[in-house]
C-alpha atoms as a PDB file:
ATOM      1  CA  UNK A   1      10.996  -0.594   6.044  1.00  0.00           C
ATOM      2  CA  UNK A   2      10.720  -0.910   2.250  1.00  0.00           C
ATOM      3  CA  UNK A   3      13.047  -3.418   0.896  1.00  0.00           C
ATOM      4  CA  UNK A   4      15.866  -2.612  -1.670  1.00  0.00           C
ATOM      5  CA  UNK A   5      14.561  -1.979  -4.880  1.00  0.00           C
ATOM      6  CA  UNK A   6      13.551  -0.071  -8.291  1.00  0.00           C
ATOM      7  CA  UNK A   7      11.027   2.467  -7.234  1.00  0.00           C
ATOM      8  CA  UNK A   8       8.964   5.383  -8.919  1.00  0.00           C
ATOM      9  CA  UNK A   9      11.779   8.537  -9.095  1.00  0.00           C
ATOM     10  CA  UNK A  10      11.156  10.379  -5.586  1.00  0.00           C
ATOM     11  CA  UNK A  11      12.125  13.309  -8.456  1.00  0.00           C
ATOM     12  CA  UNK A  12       8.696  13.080 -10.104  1.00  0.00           C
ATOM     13  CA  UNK A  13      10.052  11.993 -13.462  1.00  0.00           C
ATOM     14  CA  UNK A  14       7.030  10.302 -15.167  1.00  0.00           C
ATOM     15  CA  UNK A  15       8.044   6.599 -16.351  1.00  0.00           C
ATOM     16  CA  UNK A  16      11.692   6.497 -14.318  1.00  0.00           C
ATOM     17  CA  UNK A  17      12.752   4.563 -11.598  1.00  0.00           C
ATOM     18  CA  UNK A  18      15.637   5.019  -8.921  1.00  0.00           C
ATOM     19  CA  UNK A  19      17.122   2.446  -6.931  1.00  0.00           C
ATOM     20  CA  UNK A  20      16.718   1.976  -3.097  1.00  0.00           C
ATOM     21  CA  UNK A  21      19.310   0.290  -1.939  1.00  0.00           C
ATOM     22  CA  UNK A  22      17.699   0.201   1.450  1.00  0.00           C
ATOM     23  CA  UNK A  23      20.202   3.675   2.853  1.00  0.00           C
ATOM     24  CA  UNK A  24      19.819   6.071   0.296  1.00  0.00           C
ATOM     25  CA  UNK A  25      18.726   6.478  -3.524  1.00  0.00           C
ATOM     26  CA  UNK A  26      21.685   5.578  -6.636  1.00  0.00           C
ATOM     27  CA  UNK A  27      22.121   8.226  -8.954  1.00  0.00           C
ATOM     28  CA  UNK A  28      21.184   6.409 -12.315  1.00  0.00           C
ATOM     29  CA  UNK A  29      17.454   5.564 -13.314  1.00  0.00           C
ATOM     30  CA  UNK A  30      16.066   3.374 -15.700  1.00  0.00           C
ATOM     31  CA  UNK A  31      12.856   3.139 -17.372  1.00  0.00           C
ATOM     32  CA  UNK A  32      12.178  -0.507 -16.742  1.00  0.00           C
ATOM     33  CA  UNK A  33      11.844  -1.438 -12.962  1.00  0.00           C
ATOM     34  CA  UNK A  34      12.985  -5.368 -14.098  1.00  0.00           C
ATOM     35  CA  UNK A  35      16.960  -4.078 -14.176  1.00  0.00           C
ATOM     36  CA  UNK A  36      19.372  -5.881 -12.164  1.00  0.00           C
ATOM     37  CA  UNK A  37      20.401  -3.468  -8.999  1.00  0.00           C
ATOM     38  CA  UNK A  38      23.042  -0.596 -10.544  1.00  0.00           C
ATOM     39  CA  UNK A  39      26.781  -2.141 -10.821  1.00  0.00           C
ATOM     40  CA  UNK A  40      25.356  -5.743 -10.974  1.00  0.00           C
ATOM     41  CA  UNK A  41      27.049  -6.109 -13.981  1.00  0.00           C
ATOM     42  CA  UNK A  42      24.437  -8.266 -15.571  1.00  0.00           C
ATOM     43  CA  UNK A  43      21.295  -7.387 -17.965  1.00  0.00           C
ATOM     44  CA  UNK A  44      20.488  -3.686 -19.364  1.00  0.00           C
ATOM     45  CA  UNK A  45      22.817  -0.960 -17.543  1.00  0.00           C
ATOM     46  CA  UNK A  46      20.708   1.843 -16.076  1.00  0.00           C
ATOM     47  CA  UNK A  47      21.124   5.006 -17.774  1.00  0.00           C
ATOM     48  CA  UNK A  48      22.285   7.593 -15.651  1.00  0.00           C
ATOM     49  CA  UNK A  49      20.537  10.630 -14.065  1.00  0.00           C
ATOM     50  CA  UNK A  50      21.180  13.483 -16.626  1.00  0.00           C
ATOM     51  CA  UNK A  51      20.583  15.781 -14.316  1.00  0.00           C
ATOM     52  CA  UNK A  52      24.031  14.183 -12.622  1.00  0.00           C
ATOM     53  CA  UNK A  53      25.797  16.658 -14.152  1.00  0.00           C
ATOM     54  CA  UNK A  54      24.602  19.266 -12.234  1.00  0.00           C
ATOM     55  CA  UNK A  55      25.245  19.519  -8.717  1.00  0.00           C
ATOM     56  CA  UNK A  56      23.248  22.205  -7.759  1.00  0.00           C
ATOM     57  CA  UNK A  57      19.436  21.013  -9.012  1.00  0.00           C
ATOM     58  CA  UNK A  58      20.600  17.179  -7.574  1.00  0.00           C
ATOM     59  CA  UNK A  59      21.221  18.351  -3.958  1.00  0.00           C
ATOM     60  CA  UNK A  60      18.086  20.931  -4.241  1.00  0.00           C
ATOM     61  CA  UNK A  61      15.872  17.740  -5.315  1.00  0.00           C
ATOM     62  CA  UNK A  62      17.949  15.302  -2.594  1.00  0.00           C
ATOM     63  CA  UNK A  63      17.074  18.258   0.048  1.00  0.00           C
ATOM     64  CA  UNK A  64      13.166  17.985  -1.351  1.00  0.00           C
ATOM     65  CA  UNK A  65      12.985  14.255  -0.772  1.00  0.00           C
ATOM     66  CA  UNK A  66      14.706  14.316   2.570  1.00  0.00           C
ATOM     67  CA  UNK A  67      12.134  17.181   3.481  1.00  0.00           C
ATOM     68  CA  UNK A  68       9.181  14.719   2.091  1.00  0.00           C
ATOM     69  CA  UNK A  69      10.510  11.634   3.962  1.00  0.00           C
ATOM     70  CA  UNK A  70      10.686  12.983   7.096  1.00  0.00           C
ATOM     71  CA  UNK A  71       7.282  14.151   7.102  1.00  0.00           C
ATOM     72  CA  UNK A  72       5.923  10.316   5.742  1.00  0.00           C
ATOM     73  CA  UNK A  73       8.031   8.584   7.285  1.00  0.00           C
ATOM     74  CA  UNK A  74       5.172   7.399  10.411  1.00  0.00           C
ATOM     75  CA  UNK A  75       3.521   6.349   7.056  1.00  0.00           C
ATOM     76  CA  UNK A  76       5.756   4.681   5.621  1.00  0.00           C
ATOM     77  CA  UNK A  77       7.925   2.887   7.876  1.00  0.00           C
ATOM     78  CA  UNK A  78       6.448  -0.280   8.981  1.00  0.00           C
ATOM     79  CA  UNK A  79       7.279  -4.116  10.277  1.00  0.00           C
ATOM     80  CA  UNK A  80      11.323  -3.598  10.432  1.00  0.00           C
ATOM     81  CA  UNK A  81      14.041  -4.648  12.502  1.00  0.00           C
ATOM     82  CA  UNK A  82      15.367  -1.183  12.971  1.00  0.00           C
ATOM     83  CA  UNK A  83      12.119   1.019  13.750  1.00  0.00           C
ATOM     84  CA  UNK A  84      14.552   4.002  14.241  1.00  0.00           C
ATOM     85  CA  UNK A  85      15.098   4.085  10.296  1.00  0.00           C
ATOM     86  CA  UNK A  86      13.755   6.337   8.030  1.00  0.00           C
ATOM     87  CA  UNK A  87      14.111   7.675   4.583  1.00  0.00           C
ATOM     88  CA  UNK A  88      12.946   4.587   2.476  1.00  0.00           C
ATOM     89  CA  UNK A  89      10.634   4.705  -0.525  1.00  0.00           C
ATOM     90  CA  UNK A  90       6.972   3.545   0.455  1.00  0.00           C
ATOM     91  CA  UNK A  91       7.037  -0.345   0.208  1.00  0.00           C
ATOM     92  CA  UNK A  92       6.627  -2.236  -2.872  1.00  0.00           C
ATOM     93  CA  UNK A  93       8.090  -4.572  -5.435  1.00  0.00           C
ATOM     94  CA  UNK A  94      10.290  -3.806  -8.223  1.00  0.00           C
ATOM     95  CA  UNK A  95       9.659  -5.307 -11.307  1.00  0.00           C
ATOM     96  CA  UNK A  96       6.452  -5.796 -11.927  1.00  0.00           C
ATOM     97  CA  UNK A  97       4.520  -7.543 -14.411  1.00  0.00           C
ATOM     98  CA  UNK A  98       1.686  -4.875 -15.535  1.00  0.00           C
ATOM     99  CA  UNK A  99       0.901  -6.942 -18.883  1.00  0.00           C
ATOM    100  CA  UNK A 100      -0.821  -9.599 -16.701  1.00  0.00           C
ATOM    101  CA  UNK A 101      -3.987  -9.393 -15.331  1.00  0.00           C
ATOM    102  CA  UNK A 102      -4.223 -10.249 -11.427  1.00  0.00           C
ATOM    103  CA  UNK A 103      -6.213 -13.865 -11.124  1.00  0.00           C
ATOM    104  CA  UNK A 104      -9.457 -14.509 -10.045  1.00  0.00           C
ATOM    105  CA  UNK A 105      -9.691 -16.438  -6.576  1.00  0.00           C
ATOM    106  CA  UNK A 106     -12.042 -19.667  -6.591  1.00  0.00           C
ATOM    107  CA  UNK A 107     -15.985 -18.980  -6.080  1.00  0.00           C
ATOM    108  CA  UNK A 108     -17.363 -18.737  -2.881  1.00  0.00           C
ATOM    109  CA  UNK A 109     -16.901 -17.072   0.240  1.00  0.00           C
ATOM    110  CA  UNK A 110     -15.314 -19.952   2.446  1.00  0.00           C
ATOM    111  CA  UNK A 111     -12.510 -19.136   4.684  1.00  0.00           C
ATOM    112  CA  UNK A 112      -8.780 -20.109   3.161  1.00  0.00           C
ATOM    113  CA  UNK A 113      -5.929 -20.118   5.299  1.00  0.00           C
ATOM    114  CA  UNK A 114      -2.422 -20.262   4.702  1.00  0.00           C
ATOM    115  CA  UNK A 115       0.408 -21.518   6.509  1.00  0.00           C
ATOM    116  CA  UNK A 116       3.470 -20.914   4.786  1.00  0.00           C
ATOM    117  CA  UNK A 117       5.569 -18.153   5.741  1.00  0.00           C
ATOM    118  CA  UNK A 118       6.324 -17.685   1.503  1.00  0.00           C
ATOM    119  CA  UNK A 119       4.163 -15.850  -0.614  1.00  0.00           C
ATOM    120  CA  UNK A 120       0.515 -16.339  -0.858  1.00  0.00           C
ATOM    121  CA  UNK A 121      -0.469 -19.899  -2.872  1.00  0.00           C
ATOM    122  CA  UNK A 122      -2.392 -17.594  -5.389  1.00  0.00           C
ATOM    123  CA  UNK A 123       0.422 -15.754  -7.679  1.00  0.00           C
ATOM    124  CA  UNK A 124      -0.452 -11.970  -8.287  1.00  0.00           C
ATOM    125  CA  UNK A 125       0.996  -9.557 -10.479  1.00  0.00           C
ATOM    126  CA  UNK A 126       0.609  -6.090  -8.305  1.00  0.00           C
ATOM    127  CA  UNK A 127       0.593  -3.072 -10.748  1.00  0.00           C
ATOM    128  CA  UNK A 128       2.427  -0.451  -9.773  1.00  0.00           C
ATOM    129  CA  UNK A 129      -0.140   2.720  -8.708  1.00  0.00           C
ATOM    130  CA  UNK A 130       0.505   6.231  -7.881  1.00  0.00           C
ATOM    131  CA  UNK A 131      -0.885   6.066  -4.117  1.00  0.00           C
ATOM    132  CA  UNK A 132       0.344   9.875  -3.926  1.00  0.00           C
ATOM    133  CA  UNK A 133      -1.989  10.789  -7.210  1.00  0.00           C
ATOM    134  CA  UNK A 134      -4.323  13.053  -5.607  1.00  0.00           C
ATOM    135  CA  UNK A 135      -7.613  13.987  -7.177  1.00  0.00           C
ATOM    136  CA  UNK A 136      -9.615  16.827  -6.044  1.00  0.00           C
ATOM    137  CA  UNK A 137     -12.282  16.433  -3.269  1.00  0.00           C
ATOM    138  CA  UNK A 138     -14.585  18.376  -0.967  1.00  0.00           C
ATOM    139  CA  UNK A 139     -12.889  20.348   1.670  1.00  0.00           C
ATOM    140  CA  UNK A 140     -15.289  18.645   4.380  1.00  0.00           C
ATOM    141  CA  UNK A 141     -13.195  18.103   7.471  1.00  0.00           C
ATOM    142  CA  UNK A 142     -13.108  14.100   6.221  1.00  0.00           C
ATOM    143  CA  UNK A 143     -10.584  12.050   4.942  1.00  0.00           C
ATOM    144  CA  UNK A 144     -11.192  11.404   0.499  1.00  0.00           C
ATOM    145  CA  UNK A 145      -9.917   8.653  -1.505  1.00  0.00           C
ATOM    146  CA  UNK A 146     -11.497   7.689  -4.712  1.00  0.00           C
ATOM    147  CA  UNK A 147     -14.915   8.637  -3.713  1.00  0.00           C
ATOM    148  CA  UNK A 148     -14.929   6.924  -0.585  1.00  0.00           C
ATOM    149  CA  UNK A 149     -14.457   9.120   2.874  1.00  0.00           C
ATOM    150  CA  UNK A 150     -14.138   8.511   6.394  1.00  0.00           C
ATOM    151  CA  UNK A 151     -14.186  10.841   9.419  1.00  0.00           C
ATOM    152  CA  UNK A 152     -11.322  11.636  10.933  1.00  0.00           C
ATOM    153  CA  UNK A 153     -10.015   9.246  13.601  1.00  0.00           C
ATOM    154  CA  UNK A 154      -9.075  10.880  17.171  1.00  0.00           C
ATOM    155  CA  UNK A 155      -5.710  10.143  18.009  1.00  0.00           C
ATOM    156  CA  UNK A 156      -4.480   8.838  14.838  1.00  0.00           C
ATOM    157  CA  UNK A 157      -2.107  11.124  12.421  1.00  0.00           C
ATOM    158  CA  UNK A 158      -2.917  13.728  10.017  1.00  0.00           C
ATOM    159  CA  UNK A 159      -4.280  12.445   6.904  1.00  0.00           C
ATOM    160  CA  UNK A 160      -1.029  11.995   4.071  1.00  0.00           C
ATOM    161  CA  UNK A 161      -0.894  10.073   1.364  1.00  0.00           C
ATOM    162  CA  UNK A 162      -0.664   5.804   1.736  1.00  0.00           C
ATOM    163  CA  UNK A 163       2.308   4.875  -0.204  1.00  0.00           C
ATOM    164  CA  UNK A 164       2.075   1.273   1.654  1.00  0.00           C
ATOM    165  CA  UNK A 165      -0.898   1.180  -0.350  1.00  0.00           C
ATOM    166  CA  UNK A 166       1.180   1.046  -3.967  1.00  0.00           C
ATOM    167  CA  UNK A 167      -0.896  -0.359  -6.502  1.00  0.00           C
ATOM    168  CA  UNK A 168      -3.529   2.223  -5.943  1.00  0.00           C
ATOM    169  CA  UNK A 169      -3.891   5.732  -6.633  1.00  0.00           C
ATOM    170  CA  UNK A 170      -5.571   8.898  -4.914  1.00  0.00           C
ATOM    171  CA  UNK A 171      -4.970   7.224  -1.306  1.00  0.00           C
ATOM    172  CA  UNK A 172      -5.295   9.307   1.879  1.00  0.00           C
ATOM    173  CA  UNK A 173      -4.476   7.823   5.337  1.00  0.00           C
ATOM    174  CA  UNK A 174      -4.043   7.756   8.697  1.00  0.00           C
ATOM    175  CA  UNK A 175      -1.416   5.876  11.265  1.00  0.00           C
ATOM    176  CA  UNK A 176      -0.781   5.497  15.058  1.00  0.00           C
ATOM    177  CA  UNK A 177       1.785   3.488  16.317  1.00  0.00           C
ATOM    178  CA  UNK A 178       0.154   1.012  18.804  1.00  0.00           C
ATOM    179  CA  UNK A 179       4.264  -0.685  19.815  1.00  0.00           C
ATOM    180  CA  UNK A 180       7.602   0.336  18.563  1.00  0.00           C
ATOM    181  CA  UNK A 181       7.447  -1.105  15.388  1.00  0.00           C
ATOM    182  CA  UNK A 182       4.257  -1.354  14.867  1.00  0.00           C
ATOM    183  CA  UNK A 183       1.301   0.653  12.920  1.00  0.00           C
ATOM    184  CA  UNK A 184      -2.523   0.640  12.549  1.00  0.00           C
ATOM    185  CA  UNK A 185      -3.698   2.416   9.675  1.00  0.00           C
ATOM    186  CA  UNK A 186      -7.004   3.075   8.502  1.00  0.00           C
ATOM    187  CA  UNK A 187      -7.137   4.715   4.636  1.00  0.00           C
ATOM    188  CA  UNK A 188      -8.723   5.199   1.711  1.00  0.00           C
ATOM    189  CA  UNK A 189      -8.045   5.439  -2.304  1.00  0.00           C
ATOM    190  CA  UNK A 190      -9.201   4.088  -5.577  1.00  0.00           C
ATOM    191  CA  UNK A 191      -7.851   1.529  -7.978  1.00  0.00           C
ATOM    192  CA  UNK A 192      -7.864   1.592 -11.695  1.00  0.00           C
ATOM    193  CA  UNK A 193     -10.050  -1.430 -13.353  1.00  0.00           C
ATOM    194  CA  UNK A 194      -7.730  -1.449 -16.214  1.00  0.00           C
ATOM    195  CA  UNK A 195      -5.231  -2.920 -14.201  1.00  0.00           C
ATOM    196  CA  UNK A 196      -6.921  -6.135 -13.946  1.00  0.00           C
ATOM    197  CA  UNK A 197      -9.313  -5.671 -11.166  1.00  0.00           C
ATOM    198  CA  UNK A 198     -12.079  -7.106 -13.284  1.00  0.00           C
ATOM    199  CA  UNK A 199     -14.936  -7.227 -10.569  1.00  0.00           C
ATOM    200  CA  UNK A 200     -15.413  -5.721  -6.575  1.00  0.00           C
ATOM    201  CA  UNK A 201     -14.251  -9.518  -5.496  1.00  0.00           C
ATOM    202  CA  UNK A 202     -11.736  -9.996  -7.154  1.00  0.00           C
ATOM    203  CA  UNK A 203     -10.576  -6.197  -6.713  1.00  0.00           C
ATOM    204  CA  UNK A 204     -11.203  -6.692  -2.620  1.00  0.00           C
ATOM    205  CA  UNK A 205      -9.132 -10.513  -2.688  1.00  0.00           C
ATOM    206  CA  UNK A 206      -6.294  -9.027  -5.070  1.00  0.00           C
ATOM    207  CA  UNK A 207      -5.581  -6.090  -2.761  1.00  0.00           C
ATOM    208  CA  UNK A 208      -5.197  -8.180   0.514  1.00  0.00           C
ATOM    209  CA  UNK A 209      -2.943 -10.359  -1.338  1.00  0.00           C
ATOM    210  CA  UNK A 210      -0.615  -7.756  -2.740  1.00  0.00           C
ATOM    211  CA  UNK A 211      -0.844  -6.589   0.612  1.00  0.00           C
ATOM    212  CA  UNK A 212       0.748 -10.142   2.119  1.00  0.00           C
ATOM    213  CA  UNK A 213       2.952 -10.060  -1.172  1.00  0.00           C
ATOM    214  CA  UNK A 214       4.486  -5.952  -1.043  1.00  0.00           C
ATOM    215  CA  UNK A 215       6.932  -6.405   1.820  1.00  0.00           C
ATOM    216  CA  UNK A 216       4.027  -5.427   4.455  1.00  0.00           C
ATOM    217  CA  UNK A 217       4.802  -8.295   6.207  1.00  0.00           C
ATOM    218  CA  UNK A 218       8.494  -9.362   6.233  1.00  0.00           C
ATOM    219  CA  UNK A 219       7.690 -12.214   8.586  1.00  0.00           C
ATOM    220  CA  UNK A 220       4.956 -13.321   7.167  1.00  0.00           C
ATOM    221  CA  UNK A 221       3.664 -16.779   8.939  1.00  0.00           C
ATOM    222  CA  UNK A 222       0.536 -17.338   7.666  1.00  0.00           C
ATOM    223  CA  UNK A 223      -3.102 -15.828   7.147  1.00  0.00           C
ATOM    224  CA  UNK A 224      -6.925 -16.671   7.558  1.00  0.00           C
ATOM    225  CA  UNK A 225      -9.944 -15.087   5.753  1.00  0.00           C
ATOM    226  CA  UNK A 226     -12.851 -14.618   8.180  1.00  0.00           C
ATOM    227  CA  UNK A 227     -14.802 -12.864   6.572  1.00  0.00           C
ATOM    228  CA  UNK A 228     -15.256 -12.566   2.137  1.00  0.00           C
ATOM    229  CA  UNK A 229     -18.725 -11.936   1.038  1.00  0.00           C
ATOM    230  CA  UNK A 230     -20.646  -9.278  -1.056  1.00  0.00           C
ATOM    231  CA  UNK A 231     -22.088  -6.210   1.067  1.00  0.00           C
ATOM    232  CA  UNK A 232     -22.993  -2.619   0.717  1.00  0.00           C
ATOM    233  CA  UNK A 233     -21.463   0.695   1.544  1.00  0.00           C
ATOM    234  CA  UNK A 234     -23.507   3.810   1.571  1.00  0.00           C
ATOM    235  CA  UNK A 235     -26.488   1.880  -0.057  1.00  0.00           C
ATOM    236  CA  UNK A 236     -23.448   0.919  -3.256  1.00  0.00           C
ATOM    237  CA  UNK A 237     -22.134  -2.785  -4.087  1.00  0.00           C
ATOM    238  CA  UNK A 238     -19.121  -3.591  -2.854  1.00  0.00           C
ATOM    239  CA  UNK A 239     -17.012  -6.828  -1.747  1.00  0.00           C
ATOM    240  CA  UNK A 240     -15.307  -7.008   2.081  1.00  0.00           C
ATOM    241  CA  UNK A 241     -12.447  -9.593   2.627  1.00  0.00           C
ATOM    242  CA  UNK A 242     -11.248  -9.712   6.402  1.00  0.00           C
ATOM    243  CA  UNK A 243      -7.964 -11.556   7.205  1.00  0.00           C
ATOM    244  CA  UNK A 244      -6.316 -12.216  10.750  1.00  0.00           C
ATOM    245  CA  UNK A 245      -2.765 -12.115   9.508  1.00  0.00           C
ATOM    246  CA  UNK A 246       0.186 -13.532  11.507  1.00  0.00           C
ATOM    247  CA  UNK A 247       3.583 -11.894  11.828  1.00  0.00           C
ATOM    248  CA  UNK A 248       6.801 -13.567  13.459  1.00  0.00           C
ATOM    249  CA  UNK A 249       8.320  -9.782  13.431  1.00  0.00           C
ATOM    250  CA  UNK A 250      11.469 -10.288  16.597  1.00  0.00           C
ATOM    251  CA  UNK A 251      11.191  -7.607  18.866  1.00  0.00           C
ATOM    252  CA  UNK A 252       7.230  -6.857  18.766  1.00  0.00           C
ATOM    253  CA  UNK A 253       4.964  -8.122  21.567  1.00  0.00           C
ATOM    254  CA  UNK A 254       1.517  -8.585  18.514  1.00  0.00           C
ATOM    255  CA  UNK A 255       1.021 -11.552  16.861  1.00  0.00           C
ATOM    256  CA  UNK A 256      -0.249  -9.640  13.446  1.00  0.00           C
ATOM    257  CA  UNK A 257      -3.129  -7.574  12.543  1.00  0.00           C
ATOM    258  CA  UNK A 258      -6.786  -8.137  11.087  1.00  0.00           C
ATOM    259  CA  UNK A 259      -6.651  -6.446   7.718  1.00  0.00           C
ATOM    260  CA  UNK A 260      -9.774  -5.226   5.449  1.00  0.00           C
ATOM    261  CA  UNK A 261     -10.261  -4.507   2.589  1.00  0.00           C
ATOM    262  CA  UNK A 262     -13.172  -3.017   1.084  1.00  0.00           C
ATOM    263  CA  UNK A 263     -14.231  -2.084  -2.532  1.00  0.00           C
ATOM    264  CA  UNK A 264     -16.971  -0.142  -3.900  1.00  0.00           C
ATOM    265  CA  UNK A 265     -18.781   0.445  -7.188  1.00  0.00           C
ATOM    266  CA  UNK A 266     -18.992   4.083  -6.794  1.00  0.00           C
ATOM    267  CA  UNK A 267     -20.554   4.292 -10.053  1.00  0.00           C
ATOM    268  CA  UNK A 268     -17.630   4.992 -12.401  1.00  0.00           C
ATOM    269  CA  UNK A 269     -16.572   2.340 -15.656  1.00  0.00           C
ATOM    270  CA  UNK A 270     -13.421   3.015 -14.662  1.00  0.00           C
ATOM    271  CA  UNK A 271     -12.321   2.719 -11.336  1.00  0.00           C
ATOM    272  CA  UNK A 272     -13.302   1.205  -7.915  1.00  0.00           C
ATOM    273  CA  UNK A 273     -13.200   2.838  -4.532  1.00  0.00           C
ATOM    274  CA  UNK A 274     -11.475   1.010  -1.586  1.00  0.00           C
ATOM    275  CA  UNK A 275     -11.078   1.308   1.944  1.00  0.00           C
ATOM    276  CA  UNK A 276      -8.368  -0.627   4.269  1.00  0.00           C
ATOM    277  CA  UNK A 277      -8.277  -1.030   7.451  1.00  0.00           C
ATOM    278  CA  UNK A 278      -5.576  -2.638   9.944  1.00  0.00           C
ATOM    279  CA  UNK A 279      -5.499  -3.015  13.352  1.00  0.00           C
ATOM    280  CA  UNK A 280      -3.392  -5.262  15.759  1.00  0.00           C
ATOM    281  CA  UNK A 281      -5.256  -8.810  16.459  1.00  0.00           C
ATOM    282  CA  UNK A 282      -6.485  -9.005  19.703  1.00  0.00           C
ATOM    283  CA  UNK A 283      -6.833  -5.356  20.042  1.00  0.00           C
ATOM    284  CA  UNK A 284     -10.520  -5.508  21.144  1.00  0.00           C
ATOM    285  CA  UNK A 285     -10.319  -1.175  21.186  1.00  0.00           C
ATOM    286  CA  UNK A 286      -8.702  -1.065  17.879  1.00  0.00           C
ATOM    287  CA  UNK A 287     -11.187  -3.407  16.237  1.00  0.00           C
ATOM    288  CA  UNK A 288     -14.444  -1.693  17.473  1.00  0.00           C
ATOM    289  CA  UNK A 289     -12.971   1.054  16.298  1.00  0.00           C
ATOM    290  CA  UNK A 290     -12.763  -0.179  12.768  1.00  0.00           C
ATOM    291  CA  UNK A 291     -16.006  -0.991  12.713  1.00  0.00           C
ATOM    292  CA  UNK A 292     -17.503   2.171  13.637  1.00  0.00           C
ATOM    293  CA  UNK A 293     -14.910   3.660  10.830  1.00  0.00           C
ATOM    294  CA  UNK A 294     -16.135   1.138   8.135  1.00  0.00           C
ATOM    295  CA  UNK A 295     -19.507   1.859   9.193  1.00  0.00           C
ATOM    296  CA  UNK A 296     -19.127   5.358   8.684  1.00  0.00           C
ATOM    297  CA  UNK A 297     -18.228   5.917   4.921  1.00  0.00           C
ATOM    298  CA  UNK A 298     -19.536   7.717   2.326  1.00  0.00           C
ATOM    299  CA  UNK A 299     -19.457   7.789  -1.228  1.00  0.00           C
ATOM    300  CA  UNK A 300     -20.058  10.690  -3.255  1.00  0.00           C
ATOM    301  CA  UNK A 301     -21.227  11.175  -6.397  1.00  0.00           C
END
């Protein structure tokens, strides 16, 4: 489950932030997601709500975020001790550092591996997306994102928004839970060059660590790239990295899950396309199946 923390307002108010403090949302906002937790007593206080004042319109929107939590919630609930929880925000980290952009890794395609269970040796400043930013796409029976689709996957949810997938934007996804606990998700989405993503490898080795860095994995033991090299999608450039990434999670029988990313010059100045994919390691089923999915997309335009 999402950790505590400033997130977007679940109210839709452009630029505000609420505070998770992982059981239910405060009832002041603040414009910068860097303030101290509400009654911390230290920094810039949190203006309140001003919509506090009437009880009405607050328990009409609280009613419209329960009603969109319980339908996300397969989405968004993920590597907890308490799988029976819902109603957090999608996961991410408060406070980010937009003004920065995210670093390029070192040249060269040869497999890194880490084995601390702290954050990633390469620090990266995730910008905060809008994962449930939908653009308009072609009512095709397949799953958009960016302009990237995949087919739908038998078995696996209805398609819904990523929000796991928070520094992106336009994201459409699908989850089935493979243990109690437990998710593979295969989805798609775009990300914004301006935030930093200067090139497709840097774009594809950026996302997998903001992945490892977003509260993803909250027992994070280590990670191994097996696969980071230039390919093609659909006849476009793009950049895969592939990561076995290992997971002391109590209570769950897998050992982690192979993540991919994938990111595609869809021929726009302005954005890329990506696909993820994550499936259990050692799931010999699961991983075919990601490779027939991967193998599968199209981009339009």
């Amino acid at each position: 489950m999402a950790l505590a923390g400033w997130y977007p307002d679940p109210g839709g108010k452009p630029g505000r932030y609420r505070y998770w403090d992982g059981e239910s949302w405060s009832e002041v906002m603040t414009d910068d997601p860097a303030d101290p937790p509400p009654g911390a007593g230290t920094g810039r206080r949190p203006t309140p709500d001003a919509d506090h004042h009437h009880p009405g319109r607050t328990i009409g929107i609280a009613v419209l975020v329960l009603v969109i939590v319980v339908v996300s919630a397969v989405l968004i609930v993920r590597r907890t001790d308490n799988a029976s929880s819902i109603g957090a925000p999608g996961a991410g980290a408060s406070g980010w550092d937009d003004s920065s952009p995210l670093p390029s890794s070192p040249a060269g395609g040869s497999p890194s591996t880490s084995g601390s269970s702290g954050p990633p040796r390469t620090a990266v400043n995730c910008p905060a997306g809008r994962p449930d930013e939908l653009s308009l796409h072609p009512n095709d029976g397949r799953i958009h994102g960016g302009r990237l689709s995949m087919a739908p996957i038998d078995g696996y949810s209805d398609p819904e928004p990523e929000y796991m997938l928070s520094w992106m934007w336009d994201t459409e996804g699908v989850s089935q839970v493979t243990e109690p606990g437990w998710q593979s998700i295969f989805a798609v989405g775009e990300i914004q060059r301006s935030d930093g993503f200067d090139s497709l490898r840097d774009a594809a080795r950026s996302s997998l660590d903001c992945a490892k860095r977003t509260g993803w994995y909250l027992h994070l033991a280590g990670s191994k790239n097996i696969r980071d090299e230039a390919t093609k999608v659909d006849g476009r450039d793009a950049w895969i990295v592939t990561a076995e990434i290992r997971d002391d999670s109590p209570r769950v029988r897998v050992d982690g899950d192979q993540l991919t990313f994938v990111v595609v010059d869809d021929g726009r100045d302005g954005a890329y396309s990506v696909w993820c994919g994550m499936v259990p390691l050692g799931d010999r089923t699961r991983l075919a199946l990601s490779q027939r999915v991967l193998s599968g997309l199209k981009v339009r335009g």
